[in-house]
Protein backbone atom coordinates (compact mmCIF):
# COMPACT_ATOMS: atom_id res chain seq x y z
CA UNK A 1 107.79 121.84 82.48
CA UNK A 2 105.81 119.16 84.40
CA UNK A 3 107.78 118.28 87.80
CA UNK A 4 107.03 114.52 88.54
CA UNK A 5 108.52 113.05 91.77
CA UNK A 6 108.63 109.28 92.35
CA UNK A 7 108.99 107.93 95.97
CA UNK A 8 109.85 103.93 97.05
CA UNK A 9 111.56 103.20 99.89
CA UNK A 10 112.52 99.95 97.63
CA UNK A 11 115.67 100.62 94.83
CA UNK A 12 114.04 97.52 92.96
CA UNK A 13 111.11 99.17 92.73
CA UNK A 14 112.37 102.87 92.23
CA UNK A 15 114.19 100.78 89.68
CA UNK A 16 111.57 99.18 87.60
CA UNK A 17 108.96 101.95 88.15
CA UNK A 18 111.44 104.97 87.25
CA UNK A 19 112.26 103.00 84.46
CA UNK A 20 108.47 103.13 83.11
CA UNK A 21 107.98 106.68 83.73
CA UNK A 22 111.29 107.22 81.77
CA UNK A 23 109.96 105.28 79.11
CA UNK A 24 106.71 107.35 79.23
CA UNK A 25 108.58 110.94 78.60
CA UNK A 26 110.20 109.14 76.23
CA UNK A 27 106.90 108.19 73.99
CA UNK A 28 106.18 111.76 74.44
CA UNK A 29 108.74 114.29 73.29
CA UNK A 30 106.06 117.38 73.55
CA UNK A 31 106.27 116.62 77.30
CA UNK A 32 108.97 118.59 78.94
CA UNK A 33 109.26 116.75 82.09
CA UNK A 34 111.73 116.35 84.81
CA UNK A 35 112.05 113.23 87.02
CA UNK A 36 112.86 113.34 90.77
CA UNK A 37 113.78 110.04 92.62
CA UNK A 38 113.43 109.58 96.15
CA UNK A 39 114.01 106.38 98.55
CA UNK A 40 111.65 108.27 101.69
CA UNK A 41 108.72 110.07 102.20
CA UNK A 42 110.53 112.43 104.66
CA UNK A 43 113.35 113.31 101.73
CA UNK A 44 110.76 113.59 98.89
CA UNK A 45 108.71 115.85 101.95
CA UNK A 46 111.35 118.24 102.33
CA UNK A 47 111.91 118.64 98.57
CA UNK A 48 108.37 119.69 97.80
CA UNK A 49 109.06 122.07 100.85
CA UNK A 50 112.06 124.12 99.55
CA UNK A 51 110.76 124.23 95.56
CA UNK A 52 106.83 124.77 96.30
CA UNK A 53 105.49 121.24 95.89
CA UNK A 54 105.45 118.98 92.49
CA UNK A 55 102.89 119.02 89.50
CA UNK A 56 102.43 115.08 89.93
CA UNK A 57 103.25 112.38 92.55
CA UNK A 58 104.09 108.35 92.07
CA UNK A 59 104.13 107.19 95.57
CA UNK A 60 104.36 103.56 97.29
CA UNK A 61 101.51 103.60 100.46
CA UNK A 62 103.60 100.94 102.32
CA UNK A 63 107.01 102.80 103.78
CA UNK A 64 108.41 102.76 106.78
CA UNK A 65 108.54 106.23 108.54
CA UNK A 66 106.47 108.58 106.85
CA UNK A 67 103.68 105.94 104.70
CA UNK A 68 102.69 107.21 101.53
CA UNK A 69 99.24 108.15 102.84
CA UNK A 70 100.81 110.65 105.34
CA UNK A 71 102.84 111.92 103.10
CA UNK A 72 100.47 112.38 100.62
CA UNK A 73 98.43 114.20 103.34
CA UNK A 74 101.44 116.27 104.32
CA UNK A 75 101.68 117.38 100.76
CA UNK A 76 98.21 118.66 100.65
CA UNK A 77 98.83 120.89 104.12
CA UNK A 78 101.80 122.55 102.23
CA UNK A 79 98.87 123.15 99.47
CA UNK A 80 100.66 120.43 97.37
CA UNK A 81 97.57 120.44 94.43
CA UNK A 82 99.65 118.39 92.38
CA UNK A 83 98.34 114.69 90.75
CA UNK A 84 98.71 111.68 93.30
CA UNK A 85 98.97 107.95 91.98
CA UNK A 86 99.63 105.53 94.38
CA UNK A 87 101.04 101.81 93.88
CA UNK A 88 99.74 99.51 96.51
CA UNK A 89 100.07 95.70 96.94
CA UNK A 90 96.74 95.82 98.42
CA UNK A 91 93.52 97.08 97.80
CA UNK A 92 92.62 97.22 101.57
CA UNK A 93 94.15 100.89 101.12
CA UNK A 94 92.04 102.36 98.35
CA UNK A 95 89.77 104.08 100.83
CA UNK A 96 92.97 105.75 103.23
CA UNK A 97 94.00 107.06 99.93
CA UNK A 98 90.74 109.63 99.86
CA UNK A 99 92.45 111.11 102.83
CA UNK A 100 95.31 112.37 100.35
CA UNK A 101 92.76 113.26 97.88
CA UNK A 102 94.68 110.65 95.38
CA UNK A 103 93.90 110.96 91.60
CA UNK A 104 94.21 107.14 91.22
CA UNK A 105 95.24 103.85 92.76
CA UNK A 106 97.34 101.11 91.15
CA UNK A 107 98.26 97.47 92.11
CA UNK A 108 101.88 96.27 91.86
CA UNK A 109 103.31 96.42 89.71
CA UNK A 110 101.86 98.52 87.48
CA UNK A 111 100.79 97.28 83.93
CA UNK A 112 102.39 99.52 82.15
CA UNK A 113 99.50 100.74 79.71
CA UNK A 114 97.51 101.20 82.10
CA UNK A 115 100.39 103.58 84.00
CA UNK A 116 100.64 105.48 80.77
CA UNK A 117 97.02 105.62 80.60
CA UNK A 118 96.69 107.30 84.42
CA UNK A 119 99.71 109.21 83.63
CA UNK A 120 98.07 110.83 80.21
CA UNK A 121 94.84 111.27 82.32
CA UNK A 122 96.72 113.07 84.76
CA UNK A 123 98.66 115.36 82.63
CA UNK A 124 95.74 116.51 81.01
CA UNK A 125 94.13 117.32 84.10
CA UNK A 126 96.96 119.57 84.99
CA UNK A 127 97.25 121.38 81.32
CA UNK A 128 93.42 122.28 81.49
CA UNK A 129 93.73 123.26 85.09
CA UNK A 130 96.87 125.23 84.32
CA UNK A 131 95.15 127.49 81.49
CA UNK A 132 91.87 127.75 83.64
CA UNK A 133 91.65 131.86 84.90
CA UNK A 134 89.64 134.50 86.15
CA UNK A 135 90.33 137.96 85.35
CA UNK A 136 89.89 140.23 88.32
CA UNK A 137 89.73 144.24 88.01
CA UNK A 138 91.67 145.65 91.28
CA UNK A 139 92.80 149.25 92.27
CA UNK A 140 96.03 148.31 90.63
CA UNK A 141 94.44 147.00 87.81
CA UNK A 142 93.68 143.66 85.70
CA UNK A 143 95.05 140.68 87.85
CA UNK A 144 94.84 137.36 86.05
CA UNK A 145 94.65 134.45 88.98
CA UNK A 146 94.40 130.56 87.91
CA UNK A 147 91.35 129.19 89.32
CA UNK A 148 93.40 126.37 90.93
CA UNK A 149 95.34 128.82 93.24
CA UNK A 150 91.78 130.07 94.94
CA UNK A 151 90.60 128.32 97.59
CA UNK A 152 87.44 130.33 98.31
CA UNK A 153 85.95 133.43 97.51
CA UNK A 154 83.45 136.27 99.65
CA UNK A 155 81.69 139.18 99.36
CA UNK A 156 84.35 141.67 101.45
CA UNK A 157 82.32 144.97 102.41
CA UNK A 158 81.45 145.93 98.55
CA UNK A 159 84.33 143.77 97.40
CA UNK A 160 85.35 140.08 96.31
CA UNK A 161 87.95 139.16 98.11
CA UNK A 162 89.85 136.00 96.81
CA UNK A 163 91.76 133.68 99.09
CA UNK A 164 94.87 132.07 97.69
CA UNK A 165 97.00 129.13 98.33
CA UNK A 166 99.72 131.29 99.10
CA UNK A 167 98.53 133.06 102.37
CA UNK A 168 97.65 135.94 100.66
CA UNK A 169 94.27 137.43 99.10
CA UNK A 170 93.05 139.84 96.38
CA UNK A 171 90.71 142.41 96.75
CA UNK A 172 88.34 143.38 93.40
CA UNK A 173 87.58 147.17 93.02
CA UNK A 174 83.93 147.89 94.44
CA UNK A 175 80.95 145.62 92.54
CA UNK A 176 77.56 146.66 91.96
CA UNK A 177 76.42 142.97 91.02
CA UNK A 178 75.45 140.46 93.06
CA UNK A 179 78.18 138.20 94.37
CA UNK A 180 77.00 134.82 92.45
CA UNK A 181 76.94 137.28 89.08
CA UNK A 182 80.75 138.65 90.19
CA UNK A 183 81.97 135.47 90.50
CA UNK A 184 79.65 133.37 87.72
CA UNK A 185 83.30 132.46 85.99
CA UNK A 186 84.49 130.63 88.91
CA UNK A 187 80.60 128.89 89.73
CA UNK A 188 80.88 127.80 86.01
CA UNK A 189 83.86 125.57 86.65
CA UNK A 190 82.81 122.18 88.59
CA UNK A 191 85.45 122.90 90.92
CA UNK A 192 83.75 125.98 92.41
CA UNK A 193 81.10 125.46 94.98
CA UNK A 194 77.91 128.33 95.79
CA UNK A 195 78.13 127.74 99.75
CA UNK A 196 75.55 131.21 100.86
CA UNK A 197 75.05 134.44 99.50
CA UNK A 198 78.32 135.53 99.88
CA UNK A 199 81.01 132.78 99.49
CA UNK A 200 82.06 130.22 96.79
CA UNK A 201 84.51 127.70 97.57
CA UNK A 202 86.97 125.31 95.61
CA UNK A 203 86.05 121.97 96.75
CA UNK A 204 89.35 120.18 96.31
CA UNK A 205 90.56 122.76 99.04
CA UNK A 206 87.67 121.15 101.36
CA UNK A 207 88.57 119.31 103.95
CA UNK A 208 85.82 118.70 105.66
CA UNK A 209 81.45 119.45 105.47
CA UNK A 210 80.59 120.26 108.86
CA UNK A 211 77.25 121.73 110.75
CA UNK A 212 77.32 125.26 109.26
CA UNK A 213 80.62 125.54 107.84
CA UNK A 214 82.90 124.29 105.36
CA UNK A 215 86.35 123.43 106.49
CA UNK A 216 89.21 124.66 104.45
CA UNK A 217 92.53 123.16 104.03
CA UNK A 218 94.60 125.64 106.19
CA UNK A 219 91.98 125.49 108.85
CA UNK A 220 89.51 128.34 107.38
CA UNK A 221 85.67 127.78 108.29
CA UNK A 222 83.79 129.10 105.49
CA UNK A 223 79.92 129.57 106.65
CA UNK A 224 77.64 127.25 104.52
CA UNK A 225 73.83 128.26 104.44
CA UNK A 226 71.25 126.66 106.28
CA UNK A 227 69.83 123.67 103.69
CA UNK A 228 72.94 123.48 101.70
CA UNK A 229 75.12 120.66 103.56
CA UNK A 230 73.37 117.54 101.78
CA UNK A 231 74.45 119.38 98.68
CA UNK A 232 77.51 120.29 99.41
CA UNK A 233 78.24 116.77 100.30
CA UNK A 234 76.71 115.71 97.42
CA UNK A 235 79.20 118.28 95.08
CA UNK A 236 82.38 117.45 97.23
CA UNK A 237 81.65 113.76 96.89
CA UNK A 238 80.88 113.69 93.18
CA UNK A 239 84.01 116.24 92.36
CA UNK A 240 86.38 113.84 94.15
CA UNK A 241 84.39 110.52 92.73
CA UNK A 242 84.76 111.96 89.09
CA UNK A 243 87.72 113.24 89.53
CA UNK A 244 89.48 110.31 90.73
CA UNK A 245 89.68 106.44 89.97
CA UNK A 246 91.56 103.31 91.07
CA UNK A 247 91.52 99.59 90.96
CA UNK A 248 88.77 98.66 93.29
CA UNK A 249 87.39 102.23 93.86
């Protein structure tokens, strides 16, 4: 089940734009998809709160209250991963949407092949990240953790310790490898970033590349080693660049 939300502060535009999505599912009956509506950032806001957040987001940037750009950024402090595509009557606001960490930008109104096309894009993102694991051996034994609920990894005493978008983390029994070996299926996934010896982070949980540190959604400072911050600009840049499109982008 794919949970898509659509947000407009204007019914002609909920309207005509829920109307293309429905047409979407429609064309695609191996989609199991269900379609929330809402007229405010603050309603669609509180939703995501109470049932964890949506698997993809069509939001309007221009609404009064809570714009779509602070919502979208809202989202992503609740660790909201899903898809964002915003409509926008300008393209003044391509760049603000980076802040949200959008998947794509569109003019209104949308054409609609081109919305199908994002939307297809988009949905195929999600089913490959969806199916994406790593297998971890704990004291309890074989946990299976999707590589899009880690937002970093470190070496832990003689341990991996993986920290999740939940507020929780997962400790692997003792390793005798080196951490990048121990955690070579995460660093073979573009998402996954080699910050120092001992850490590898998920750059679409990065917030920010600062002196000696990488800033985590949720306010974490994972340690980045000396050299390594024209890289990891470099790899957050291109991950967000390729991952990512829009009308003037």
């Amino acid at each position: 089940m794919i949970r898509l939300a659509l947000c407009d502060d204007e019914a002609e535009q909920r309207t005509a734009v829920g109307g293309l999505l429905r047409e979407y599912v429609a064309n695609r009956p191996a989609l199991a998809v269900k379609l929330s509506v809402f007229s405010s950032g603050q309603d669609l806001l509180d939703a995501a709160e109470e049932c964890g957040g949506f698997d993809l987001y069509v939001l309007d940037i221009v609404m009064p209250g809570l714009s779509g750009i602070d919502l979208g950024v809202r989202l992503r402090e609740l660790y909201s991963d899903g898809a964002i595509i915003y409509l926008t009557i300008s393209p003044e606001y391509a760049v603000d949407s980076y802040a949200a960490r959008a998947f794509y930008y569109l003019m209104k109104p949308p054409e609609p092949d081109k919305l199908f096309q994002v939307l297809d894009q988009a949905v195929a993102d999600l089913e490959k990240r969806r199916v994406a694991c790593v297998a971890v051996r704990t004291r309890d034994g074989l946990e299976r953790l999707r590589l899009d609920e880690i937002i970093y990894a470190e070496l832990a005493g003689r341990a991996v310790r993986y920290h999740l978008v939940n507020g929780t983390s997962l400790d692997s029994v003792t390793v005798r490898s080196p951490f990048q070996e121990e955690t070579s299926a995460l660093l073979a996934d573009p998402r996954f970033f080699l910050c120092g010896a001992s850490f590898a982070v998920n750059l679409f949980y990065v917030t920010a590349v600062e002196k000696g540190f990488l800033r985590m959604d949720g306010g974490a400072r994972v340690p980045l080693a000396r050299g390594l911050a024209a890289q990891a600009k470099r790899r957050w840049s291109d991950f967000w660049l390729n991952a990512s499109g829009g009308e003037g982008l």
